[in-house]
Protein backbone atom coordinates (compact mmCIF):
# COMPACT_ATOMS: atom_id res chain seq x y z
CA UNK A 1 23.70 58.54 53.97
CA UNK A 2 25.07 58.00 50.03
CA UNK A 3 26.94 54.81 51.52
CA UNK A 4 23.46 53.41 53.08
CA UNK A 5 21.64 54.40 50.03
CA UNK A 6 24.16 52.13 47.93
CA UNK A 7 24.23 49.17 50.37
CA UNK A 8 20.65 49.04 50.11
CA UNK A 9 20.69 49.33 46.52
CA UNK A 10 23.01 46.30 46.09
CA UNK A 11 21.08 44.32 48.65
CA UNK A 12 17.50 45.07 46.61
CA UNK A 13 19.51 43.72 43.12
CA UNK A 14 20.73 40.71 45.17
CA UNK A 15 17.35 40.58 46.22
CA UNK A 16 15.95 40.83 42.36
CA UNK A 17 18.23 38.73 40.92
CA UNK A 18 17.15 35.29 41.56
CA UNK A 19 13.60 36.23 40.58
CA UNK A 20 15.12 37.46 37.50
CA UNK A 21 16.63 34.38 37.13
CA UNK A 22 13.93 32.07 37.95
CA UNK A 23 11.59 34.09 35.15
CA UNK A 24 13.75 32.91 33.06
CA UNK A 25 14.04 29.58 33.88
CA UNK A 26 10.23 29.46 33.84
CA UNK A 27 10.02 30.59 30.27
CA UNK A 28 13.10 28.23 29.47
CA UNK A 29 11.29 24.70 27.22
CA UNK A 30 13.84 21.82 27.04
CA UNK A 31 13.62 19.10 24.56
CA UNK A 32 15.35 17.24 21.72
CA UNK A 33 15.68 13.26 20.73
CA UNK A 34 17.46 9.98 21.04
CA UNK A 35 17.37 7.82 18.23
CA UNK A 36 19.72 4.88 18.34
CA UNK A 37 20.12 2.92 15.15
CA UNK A 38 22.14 -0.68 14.92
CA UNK A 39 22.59 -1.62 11.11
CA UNK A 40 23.93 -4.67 8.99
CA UNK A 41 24.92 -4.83 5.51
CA UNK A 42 23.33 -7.55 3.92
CA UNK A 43 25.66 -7.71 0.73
CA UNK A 44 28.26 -10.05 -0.11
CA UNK A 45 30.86 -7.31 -1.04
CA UNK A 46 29.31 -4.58 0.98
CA UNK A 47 30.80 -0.88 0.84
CA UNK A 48 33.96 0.23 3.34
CA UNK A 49 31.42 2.63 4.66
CA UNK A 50 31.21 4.44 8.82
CA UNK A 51 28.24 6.19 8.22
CA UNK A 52 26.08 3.84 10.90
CA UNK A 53 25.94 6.58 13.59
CA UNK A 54 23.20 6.58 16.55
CA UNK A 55 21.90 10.92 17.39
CA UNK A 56 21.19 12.92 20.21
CA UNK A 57 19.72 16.31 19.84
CA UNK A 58 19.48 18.14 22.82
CA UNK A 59 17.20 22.10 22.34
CA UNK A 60 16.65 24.54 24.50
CA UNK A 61 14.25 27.66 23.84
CA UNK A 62 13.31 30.42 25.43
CA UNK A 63 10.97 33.84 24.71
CA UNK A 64 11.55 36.43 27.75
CA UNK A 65 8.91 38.76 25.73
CA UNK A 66 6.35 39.00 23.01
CA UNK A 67 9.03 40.14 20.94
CA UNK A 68 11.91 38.38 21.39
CA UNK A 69 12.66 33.96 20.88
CA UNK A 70 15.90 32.21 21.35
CA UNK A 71 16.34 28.65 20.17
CA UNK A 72 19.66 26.93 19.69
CA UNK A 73 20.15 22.42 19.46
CA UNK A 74 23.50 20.90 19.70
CA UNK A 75 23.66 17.66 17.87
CA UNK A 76 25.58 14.29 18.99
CA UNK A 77 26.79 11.57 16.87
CA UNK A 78 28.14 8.41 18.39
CA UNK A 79 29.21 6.23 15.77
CA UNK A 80 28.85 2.16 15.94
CA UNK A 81 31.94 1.26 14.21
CA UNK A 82 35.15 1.42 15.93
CA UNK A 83 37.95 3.26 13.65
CA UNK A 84 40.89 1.18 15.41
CA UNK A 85 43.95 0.70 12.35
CA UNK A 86 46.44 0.37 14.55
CA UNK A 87 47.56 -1.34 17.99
CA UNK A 88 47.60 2.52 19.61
CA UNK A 89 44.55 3.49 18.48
CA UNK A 90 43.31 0.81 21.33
CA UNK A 91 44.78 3.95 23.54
CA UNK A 92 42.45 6.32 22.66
CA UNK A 93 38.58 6.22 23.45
CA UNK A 94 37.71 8.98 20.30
CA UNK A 95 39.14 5.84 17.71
CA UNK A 96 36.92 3.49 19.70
CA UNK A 97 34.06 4.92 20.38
CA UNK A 98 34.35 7.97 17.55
CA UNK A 99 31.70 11.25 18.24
CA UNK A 100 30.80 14.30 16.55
CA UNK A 101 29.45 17.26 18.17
CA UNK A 102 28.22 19.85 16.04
CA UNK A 103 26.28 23.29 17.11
CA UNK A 104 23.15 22.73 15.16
CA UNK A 105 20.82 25.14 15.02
CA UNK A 106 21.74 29.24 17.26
CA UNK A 107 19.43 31.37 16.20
CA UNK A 108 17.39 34.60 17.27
CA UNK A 109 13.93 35.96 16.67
CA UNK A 110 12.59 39.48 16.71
CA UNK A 111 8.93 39.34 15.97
CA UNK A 112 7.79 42.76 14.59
CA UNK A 113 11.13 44.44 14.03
CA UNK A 114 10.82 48.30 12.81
CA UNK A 115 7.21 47.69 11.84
CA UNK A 116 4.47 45.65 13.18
CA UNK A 117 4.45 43.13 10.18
CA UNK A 118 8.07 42.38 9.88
CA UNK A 119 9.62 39.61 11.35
CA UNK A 120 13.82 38.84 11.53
CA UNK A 121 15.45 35.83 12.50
CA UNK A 122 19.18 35.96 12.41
CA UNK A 123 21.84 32.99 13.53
CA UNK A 124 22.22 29.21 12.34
CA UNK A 125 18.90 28.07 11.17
CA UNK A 126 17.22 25.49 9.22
CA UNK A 127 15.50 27.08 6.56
CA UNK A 128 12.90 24.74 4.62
CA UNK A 129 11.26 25.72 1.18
CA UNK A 130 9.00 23.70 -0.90
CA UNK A 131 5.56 21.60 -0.73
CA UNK A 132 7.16 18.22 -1.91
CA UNK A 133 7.09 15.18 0.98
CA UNK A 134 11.34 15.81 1.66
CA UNK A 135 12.16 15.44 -2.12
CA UNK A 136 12.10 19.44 -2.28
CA UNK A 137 13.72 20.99 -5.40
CA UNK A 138 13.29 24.29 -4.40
CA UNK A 139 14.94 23.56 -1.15
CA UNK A 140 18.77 25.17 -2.31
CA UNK A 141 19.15 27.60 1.23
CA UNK A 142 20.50 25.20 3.59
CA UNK A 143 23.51 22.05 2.11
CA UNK A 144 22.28 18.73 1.63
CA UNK A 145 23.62 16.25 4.52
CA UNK A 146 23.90 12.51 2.48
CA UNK A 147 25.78 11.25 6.01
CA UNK A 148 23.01 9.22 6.10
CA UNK A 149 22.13 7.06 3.03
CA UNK A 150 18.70 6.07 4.35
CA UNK A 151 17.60 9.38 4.86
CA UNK A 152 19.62 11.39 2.24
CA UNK A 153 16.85 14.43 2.05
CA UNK A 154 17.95 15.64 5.53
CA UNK A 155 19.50 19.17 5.16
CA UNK A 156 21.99 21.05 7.64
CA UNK A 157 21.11 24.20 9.18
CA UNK A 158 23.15 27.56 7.86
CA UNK A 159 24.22 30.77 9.31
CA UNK A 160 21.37 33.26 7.90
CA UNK A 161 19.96 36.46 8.08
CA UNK A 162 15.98 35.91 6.90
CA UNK A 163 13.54 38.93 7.10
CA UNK A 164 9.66 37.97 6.47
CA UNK A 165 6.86 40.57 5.68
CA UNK A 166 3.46 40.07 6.14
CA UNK A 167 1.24 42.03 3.69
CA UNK A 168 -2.76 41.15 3.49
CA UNK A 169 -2.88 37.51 1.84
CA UNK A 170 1.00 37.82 1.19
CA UNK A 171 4.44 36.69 2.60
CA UNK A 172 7.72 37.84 1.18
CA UNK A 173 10.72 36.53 2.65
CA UNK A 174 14.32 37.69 2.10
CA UNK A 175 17.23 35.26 3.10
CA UNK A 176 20.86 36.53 2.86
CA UNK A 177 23.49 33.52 3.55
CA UNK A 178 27.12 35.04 4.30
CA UNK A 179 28.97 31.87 4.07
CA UNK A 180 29.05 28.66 1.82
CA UNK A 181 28.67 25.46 3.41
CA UNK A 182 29.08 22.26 0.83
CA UNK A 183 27.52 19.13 0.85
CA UNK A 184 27.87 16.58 3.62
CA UNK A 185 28.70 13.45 2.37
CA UNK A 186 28.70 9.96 3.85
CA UNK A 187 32.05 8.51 5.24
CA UNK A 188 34.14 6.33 2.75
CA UNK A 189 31.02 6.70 0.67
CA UNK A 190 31.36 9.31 -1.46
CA UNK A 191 31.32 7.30 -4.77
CA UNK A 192 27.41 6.70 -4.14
CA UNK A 193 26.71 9.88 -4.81
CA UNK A 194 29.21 11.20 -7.40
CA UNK A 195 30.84 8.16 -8.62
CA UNK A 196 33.50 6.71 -8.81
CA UNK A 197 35.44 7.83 -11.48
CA UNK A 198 37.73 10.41 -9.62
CA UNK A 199 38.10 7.94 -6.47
CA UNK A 200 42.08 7.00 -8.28
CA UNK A 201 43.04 10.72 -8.61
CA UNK A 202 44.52 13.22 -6.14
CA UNK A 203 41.94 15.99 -5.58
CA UNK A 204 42.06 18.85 -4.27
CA UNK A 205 39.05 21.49 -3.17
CA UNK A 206 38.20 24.77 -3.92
CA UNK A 207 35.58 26.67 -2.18
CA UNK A 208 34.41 30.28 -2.81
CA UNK A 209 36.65 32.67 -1.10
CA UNK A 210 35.03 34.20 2.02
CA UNK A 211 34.09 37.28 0.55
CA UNK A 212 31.06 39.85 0.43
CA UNK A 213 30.90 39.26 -3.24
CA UNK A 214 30.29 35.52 -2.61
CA UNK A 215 27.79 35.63 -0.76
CA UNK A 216 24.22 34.16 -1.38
CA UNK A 217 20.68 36.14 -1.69
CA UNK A 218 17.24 34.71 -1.99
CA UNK A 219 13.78 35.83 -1.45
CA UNK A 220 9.55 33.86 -1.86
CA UNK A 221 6.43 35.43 -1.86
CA UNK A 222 3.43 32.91 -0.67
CA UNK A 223 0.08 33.27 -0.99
CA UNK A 224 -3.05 31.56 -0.69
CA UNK A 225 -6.02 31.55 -3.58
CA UNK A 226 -9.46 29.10 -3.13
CA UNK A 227 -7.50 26.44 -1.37
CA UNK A 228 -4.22 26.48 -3.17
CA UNK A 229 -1.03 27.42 -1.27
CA UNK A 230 1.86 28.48 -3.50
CA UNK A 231 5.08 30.43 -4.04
CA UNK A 232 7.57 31.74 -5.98
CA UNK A 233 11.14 32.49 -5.07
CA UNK A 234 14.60 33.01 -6.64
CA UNK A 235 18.08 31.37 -5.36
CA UNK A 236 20.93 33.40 -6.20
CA UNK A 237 24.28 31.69 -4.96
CA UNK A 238 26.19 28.33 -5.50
CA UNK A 239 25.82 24.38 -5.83
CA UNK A 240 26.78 22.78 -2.89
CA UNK A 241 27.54 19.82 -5.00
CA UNK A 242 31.11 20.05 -6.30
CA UNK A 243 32.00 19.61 -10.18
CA UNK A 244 35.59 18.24 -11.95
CA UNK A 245 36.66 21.67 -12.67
CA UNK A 246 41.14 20.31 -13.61
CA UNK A 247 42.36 17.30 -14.45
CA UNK A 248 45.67 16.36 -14.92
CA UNK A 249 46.55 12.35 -15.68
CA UNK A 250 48.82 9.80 -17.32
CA UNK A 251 47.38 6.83 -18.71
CA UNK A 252 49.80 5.13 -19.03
CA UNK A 253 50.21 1.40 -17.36
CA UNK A 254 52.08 0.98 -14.48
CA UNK A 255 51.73 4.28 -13.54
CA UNK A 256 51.72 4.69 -9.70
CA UNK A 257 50.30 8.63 -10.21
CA UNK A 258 47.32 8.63 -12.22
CA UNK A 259 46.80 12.10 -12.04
CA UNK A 260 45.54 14.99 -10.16
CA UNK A 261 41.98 16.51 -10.21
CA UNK A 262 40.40 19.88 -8.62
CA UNK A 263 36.92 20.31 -7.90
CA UNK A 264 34.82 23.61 -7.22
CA UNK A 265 31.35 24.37 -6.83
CA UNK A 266 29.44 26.29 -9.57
CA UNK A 267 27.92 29.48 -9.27
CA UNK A 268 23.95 29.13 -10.18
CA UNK A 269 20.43 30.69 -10.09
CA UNK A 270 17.08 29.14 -9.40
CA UNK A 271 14.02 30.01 -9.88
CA UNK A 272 11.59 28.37 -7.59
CA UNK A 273 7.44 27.92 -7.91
CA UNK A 274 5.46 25.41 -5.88
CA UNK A 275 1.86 24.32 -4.82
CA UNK A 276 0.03 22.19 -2.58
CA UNK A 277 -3.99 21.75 -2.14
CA UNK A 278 -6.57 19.13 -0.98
CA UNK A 279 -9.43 18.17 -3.29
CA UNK A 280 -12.01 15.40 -2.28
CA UNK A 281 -9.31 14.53 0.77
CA UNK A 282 -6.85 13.74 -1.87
CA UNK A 283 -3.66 15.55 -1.10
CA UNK A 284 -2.08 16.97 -4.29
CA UNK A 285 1.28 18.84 -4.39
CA UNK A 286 4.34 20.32 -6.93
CA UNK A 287 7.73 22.01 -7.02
CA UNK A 288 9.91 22.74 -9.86
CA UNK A 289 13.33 24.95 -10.24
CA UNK A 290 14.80 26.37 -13.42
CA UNK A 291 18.67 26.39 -12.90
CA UNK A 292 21.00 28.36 -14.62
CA UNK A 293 24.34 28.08 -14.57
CA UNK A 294 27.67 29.25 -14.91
CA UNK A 295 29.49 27.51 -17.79
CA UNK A 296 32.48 25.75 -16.49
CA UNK A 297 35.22 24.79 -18.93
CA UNK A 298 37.89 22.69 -17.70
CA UNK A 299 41.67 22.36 -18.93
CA UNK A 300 42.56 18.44 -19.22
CA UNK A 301 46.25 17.29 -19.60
CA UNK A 302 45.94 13.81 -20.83
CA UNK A 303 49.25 12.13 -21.26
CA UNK A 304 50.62 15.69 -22.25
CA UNK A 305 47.50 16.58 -24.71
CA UNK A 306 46.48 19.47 -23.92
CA UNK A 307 42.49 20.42 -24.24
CA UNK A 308 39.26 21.88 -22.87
CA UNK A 309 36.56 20.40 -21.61
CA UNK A 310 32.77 21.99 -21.04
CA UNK A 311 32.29 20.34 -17.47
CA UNK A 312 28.69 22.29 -17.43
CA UNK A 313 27.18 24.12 -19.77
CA UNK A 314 25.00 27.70 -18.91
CA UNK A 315 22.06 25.86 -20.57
CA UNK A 316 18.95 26.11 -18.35
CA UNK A 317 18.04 22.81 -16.83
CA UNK A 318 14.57 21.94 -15.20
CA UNK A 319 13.88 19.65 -12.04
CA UNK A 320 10.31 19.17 -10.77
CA UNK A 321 8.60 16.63 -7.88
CA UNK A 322 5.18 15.94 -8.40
CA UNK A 323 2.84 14.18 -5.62
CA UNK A 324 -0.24 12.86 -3.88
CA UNK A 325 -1.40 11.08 -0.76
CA UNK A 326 -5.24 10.28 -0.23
CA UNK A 327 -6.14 7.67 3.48
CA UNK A 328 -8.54 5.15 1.76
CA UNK A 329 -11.73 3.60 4.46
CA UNK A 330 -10.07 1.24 6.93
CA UNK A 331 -7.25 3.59 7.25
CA UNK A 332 -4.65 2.64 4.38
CA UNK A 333 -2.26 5.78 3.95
CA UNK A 334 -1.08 5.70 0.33
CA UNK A 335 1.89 8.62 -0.69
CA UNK A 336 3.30 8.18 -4.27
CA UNK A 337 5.93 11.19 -5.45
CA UNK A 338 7.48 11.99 -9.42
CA UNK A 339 10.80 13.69 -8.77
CA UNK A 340 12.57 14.88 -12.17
CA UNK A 341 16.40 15.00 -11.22
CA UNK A 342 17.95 13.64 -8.10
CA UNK A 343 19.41 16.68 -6.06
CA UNK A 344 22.85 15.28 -7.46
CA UNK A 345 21.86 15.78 -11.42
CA UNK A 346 22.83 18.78 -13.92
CA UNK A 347 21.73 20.00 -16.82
CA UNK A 348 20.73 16.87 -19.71
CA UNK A 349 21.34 14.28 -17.75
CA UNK A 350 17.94 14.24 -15.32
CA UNK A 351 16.57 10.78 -14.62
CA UNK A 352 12.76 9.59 -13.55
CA UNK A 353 12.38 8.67 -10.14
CA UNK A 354 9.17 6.99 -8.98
CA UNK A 355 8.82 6.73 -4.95
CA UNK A 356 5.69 5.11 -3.24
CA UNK A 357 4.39 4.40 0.05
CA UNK A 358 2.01 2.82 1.67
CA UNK A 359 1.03 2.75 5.30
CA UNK A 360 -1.60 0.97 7.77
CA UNK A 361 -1.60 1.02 11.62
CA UNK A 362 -2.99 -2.19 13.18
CA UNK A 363 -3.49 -2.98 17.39
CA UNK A 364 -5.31 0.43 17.94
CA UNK A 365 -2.99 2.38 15.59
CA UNK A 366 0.31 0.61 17.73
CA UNK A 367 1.56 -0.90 15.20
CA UNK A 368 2.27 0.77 11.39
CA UNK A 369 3.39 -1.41 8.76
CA UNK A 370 5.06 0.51 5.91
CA UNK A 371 6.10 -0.55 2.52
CA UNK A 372 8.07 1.98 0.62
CA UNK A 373 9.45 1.49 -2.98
CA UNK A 374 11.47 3.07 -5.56
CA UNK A 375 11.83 2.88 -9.57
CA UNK A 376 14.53 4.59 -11.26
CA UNK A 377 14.31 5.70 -15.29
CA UNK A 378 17.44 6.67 -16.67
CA UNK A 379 16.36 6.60 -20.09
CA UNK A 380 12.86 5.97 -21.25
CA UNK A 381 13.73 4.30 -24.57
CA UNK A 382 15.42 1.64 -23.43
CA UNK A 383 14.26 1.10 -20.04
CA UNK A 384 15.62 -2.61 -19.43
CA UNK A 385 19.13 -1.62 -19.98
CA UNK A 386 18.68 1.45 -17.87
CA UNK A 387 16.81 1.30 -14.46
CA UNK A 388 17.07 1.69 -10.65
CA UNK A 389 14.86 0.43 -7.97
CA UNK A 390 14.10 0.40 -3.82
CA UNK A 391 12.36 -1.72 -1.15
CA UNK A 392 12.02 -0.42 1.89
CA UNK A 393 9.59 -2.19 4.30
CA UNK A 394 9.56 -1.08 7.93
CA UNK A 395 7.51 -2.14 10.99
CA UNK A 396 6.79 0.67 13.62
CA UNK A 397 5.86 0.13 17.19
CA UNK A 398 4.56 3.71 18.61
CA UNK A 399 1.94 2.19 20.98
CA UNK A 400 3.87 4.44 24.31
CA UNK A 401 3.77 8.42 23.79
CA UNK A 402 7.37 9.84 22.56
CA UNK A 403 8.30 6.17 21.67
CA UNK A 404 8.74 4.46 17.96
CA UNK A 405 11.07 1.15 17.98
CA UNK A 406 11.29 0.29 13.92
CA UNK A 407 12.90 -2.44 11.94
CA UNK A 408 13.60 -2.35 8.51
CA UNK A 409 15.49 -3.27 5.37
CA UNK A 410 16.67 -0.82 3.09
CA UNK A 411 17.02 -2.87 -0.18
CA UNK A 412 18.62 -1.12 -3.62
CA UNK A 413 19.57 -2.19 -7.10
CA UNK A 414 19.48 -2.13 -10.59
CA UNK A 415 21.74 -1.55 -13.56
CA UNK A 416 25.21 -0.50 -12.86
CA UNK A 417 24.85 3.29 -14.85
CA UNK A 418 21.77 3.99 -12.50
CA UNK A 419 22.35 5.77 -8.95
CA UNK A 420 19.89 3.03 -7.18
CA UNK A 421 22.15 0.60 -8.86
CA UNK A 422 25.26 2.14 -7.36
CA UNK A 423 24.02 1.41 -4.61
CA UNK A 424 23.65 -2.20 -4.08
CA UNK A 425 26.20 -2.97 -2.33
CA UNK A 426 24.77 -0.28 0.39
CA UNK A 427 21.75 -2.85 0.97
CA UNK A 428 21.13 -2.96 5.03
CA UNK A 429 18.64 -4.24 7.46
CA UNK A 430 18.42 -2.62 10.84
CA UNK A 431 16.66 -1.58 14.17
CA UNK A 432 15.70 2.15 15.42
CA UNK A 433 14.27 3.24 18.94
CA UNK A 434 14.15 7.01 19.10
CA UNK A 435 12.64 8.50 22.00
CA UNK A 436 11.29 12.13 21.90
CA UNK A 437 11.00 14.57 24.69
């Protein structure tokens, strides 16, 4: 009888289990993108850069209760350019047709967790703070990803632990981040960003060591008053930008070993505030961070001089973005954005930054034409000798749902000591289809 009573057992599970199955297939949602991108410098002496890369991001989600939400993307880069040096690297498909595959986003939800208003979400996960159109100051959880120098306010995703409480009219979110993850920078590009002046040294990196100690804290509490959303939070953790921390070198002519430099990434704190509100239809928004750093003094060894260096000072330094956007009759979008300090810039040495944009969809809203533009103000009393600016017209076709097909030129200069001006030689036209689904 105990043997029939176990036989049927199994047979009811067997039974079960592709119902069980099926449920959660059912509450399974697939989606993700393609975008494919083909791009051309248009400079005479155009940059040794790979970063032309098409992406696939495939996302799967599923909530099996109330209670519960799993979401996790895996992200595919196929890259245009084949890295082929040698006559054997015709052998092997990865050097012709190079891909990355990178987990993107794992992460878990548990929607009232101990107490009805509490809310955890633990895993790799994008983590987005601030009211500013992508040129977010307050934005220091997740690294910066400058792979791509068109879009160089995307962010990568970061192994967190974030708890948020819901009280009345008030949010308060706490993020711990175990691990540092630097900055992602764009290949053989790395000069556009933080110069060029250490490109002839050997350098060597030094991250924080994997410890408790090192690990990163943060927490915002949101509100809401007559219209205005806004925040405050505090960043306690490191720059994912790395600063000349060593350098060893010999001037001298001739010499086939320059020197030797080591970089690290400085411990900070930020405190965070932002806004955003509509008055009249006009869309108004702001963000700014107080940073303060760790002084950093670094040992040079110059031709066997030996001295010190203060690579950054503990002196407070303030970035802000201002904005608006306001849809005038007959549909012209208009978005114009202030942004004090580029997301690269420390302590006295912030620059202006000017973006605007304007936007109109013609053909029953088919067609957008977009002309963006940039000014850069490195230093406001002698702004001829010290400037930066952008083009960066685009024409959109989105007339079939899930579908945009763009072309564009992305169109930089200026004077040589601005960052738009370091970038002329990245000038490029190209052509974008991304499909959604």
């Amino acid at each position: 009888m105990g043997k029939m009573k176990f036989i049927l057992i199994v047979l009811f599970a067997l039974l079960l289990s592709p119902l069980h199955f099926y449920k959660i297939y059912a509450q399974t949602k697939i989606g993700g993108f393609l975008q494919l991108d083909k791009r051309f410098y248009i400079s005479k002496n155009a940059l040794p850069m790979e970063d032309f890369y098409n992406r696939f991001r495939f996302e799967t989600s599923v909530s099996p209760n109330d209670k519960l939400y799993l979401f996790s993307s895996v992200d595919f880069r196929f890259y245009d350019l084949a890295r082929a040096k040698k006559l054997n690297d015709l052998e092997n498909i990865n050097q012709l047709f190079p891909t990355n595959v990178s987990l993107w986003e794992a992460y878990v939800s548990l929607y009232g967790f101990l107490f009805d208003d509490l809310d955890l979400k633990i895993g790799k996960q994008r983590i987005s703070w601030g009211t500013a159109d992508k040129l977010n100051q307050t934005d220091n959880l997740n690294s910066k990803d400058f792979s791509d120098l068109n879009n160089f306010a995307e962010k990568i995703p970061s192994w967190a632990v974030k708890a948020s409480y819901y009280l009345s009219d008030y949010n308060l979110t706490v993020v711990w981040l175990p691990n540092f993850e630097p900055v992602l920078l764009p290949r053989n590009g790395t000069s556009l960003f933080l110069g060029d002046a250490l490109t002839s040294f050997k350098d060597s990196l030094i991250l924080p060591a994997n410890r408790l100690s090192n690990s990163m804290f943060a927490f915002k509490i949101s509100s809401n008053f007559a219209g205005w959303d806004y925040s405050f939070s505090y960043f306690n953790g490191y720059d994912d930008i790395p600063i000349l921390t060593s350098l060893n070198y010999n001037s001298n002519p001739g010499n086939s070993n320059p020197g030797k430099a080591e970089l690290s990434f400085p411990k900070i704190q930020v405190i965070g505030a932002d806004f955003s509100t509509e008055i009249s239809g006009i869309g108004f928004w702001g963000e700014g961070a107080l940073t303060i750093p760790n002084k950093i003094i670094a040992p040079i060894l110059a031709n066997g001089v030996y001295y010190q260096k203060v690579a950054l000072d503990d002196k407070p330094y303030f970035k802000f973005t201002l904005g608006s956007d306001y849809t005038f009759p007959g549909g012209y979008y208009l978005n114009a954005q202030w942004m004090h300090g580029f997301f690269t810039e420390r302590g006295n040495t912030l620059n202006d930054y000017f973006f605007v944009r304007l936007e109109k969809t013609l053909f029953n809203e088919q067609l957008k034409i977009a002309f963006g533009s940039a000014l850069e103000v490195d230093k406001w009393g002698n702004v001829s000798e010290n400037y930066g600016y952008g083009f960066f017209p685009e024409l959109t076709y989105q007339g079939i749902d899930n579908l945009e097909m763009s072309i564009g030129t992305f169109l930089v200069g200026g004077k040589p000591a601005s960052l738009l001006g370091s970038w002329k030689n990245a000038k490029q036209a190209y052509l974008r289809v991304k499909v959604s689904f």
